[in-house]
C-alpha atoms as a PDB file:
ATOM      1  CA  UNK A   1      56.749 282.372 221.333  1.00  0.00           C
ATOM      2  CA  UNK A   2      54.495 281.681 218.550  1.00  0.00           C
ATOM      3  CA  UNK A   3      52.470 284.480 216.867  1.00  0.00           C
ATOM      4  CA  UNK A   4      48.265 283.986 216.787  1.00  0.00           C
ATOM      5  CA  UNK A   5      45.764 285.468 214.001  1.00  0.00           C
ATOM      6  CA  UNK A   6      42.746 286.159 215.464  1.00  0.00           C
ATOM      7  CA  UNK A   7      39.888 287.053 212.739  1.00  0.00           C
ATOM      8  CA  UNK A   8      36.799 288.801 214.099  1.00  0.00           C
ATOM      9  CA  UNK A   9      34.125 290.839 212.601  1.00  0.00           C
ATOM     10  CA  UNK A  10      34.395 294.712 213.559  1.00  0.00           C
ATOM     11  CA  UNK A  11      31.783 296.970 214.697  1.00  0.00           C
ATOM     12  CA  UNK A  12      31.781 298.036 211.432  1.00  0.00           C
ATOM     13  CA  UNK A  13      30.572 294.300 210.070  1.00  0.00           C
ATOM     14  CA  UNK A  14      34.081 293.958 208.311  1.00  0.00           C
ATOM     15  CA  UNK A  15      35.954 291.102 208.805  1.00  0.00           C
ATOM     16  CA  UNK A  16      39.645 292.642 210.452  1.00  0.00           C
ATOM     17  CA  UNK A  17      42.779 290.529 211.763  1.00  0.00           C
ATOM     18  CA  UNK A  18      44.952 291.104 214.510  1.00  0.00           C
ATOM     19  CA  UNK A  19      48.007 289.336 215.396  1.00  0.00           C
ATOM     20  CA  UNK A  20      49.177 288.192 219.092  1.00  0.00           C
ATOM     21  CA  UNK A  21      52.520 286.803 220.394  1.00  0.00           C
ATOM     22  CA  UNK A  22      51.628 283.915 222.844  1.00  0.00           C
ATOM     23  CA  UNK A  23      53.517 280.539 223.725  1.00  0.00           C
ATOM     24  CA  UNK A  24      49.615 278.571 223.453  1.00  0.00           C
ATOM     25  CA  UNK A  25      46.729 279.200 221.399  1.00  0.00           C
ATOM     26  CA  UNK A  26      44.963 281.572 223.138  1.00  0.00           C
ATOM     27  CA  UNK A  27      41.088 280.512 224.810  1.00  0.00           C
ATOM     28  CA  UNK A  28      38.301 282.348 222.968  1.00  0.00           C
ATOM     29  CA  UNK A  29      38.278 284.500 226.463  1.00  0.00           C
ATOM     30  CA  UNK A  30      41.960 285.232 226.303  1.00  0.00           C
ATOM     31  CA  UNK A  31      41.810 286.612 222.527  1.00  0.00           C
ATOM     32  CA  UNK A  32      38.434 288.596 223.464  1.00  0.00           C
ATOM     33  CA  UNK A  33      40.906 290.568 226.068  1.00  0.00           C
ATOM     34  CA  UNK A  34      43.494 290.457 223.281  1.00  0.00           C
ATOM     35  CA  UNK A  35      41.247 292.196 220.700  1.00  0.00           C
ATOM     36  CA  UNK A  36      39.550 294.316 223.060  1.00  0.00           C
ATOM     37  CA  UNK A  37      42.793 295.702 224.861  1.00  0.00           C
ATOM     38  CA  UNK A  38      43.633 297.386 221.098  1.00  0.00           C
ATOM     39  CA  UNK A  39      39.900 297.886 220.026  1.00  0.00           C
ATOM     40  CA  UNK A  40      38.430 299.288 223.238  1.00  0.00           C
ATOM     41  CA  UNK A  41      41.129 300.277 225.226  1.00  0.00           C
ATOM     42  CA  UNK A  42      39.191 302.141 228.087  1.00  0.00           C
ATOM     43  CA  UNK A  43      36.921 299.135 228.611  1.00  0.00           C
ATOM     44  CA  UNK A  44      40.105 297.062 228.729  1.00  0.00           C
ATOM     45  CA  UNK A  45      40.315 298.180 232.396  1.00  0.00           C
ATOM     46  CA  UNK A  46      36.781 297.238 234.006  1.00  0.00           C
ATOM     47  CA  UNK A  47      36.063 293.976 235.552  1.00  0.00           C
ATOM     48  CA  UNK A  48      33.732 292.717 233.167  1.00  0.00           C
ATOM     49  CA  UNK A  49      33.255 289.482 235.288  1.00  0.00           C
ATOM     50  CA  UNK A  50      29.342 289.845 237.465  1.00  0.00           C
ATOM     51  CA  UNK A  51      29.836 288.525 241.097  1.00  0.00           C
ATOM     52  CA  UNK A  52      26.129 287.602 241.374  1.00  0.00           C
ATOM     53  CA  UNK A  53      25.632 285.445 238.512  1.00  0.00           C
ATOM     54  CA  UNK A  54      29.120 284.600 237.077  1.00  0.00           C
ATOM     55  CA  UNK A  55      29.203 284.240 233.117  1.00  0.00           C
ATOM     56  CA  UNK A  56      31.387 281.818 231.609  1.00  0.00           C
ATOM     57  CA  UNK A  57      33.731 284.491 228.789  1.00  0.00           C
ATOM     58  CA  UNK A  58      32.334 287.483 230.060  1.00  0.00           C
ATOM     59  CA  UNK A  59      34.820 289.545 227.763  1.00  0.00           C
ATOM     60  CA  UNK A  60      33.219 287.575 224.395  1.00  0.00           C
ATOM     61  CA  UNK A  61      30.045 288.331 225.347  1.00  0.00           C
ATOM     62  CA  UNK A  62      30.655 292.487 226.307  1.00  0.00           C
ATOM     63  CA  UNK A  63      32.710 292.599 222.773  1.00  0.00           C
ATOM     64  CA  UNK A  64      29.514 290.963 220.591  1.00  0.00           C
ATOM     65  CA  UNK A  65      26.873 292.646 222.846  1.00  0.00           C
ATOM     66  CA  UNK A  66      27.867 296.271 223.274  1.00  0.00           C
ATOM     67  CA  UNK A  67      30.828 296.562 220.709  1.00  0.00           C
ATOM     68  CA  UNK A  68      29.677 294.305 218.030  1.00  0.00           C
ATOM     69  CA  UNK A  69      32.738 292.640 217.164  1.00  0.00           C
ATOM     70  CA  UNK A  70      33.148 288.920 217.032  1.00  0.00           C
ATOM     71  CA  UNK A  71      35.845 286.968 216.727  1.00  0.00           C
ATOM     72  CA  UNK A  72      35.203 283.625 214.203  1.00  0.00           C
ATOM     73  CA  UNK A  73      38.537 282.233 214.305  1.00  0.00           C
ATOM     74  CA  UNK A  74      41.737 281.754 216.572  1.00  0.00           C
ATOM     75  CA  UNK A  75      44.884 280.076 214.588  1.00  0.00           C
ATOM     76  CA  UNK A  76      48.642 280.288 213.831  1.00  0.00           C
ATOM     77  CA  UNK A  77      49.906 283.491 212.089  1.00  0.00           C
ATOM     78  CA  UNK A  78      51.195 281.921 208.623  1.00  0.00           C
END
């Protein structure tokens, strides 16, 4: 298993790093429920995903939109 840096700007407009185990670089969707499982653990439980009109990375767009973090990079822990 390979360990994953994932750099994102906080709610707090400072850049922060977190670091995930995972066998493949994880989709910018994947790391959103990464970052938002230790960030905003009570939202990490609600289907984010809308029935109606389905968005493609819901979780990315609930983290910039009512957390303000985004994440601006994805790559191998050195």
């Amino acid at each position: 298993m390979q360990t994953w840096q994932i750099t994102f700007v906080d709610d707090h407009g400072e850049q922060s790093v977190e670091l995930f185990d995972s066998e493949q670089k994880p989709t910018l969707e994947e790391a959103a429920h990464m970052i938002r499982g230790k960030r905003v653990p009570v939202a990490a439980v609600l289907d984010l995903n809308d029935l109606e009109g389905r968005k493609p990375e819901p979780t990315v767009k609930i983290l910039k939109d009512q957390n303000s973090i985004q994440i601006i990079d994805i790559s191998p822990a050195a």
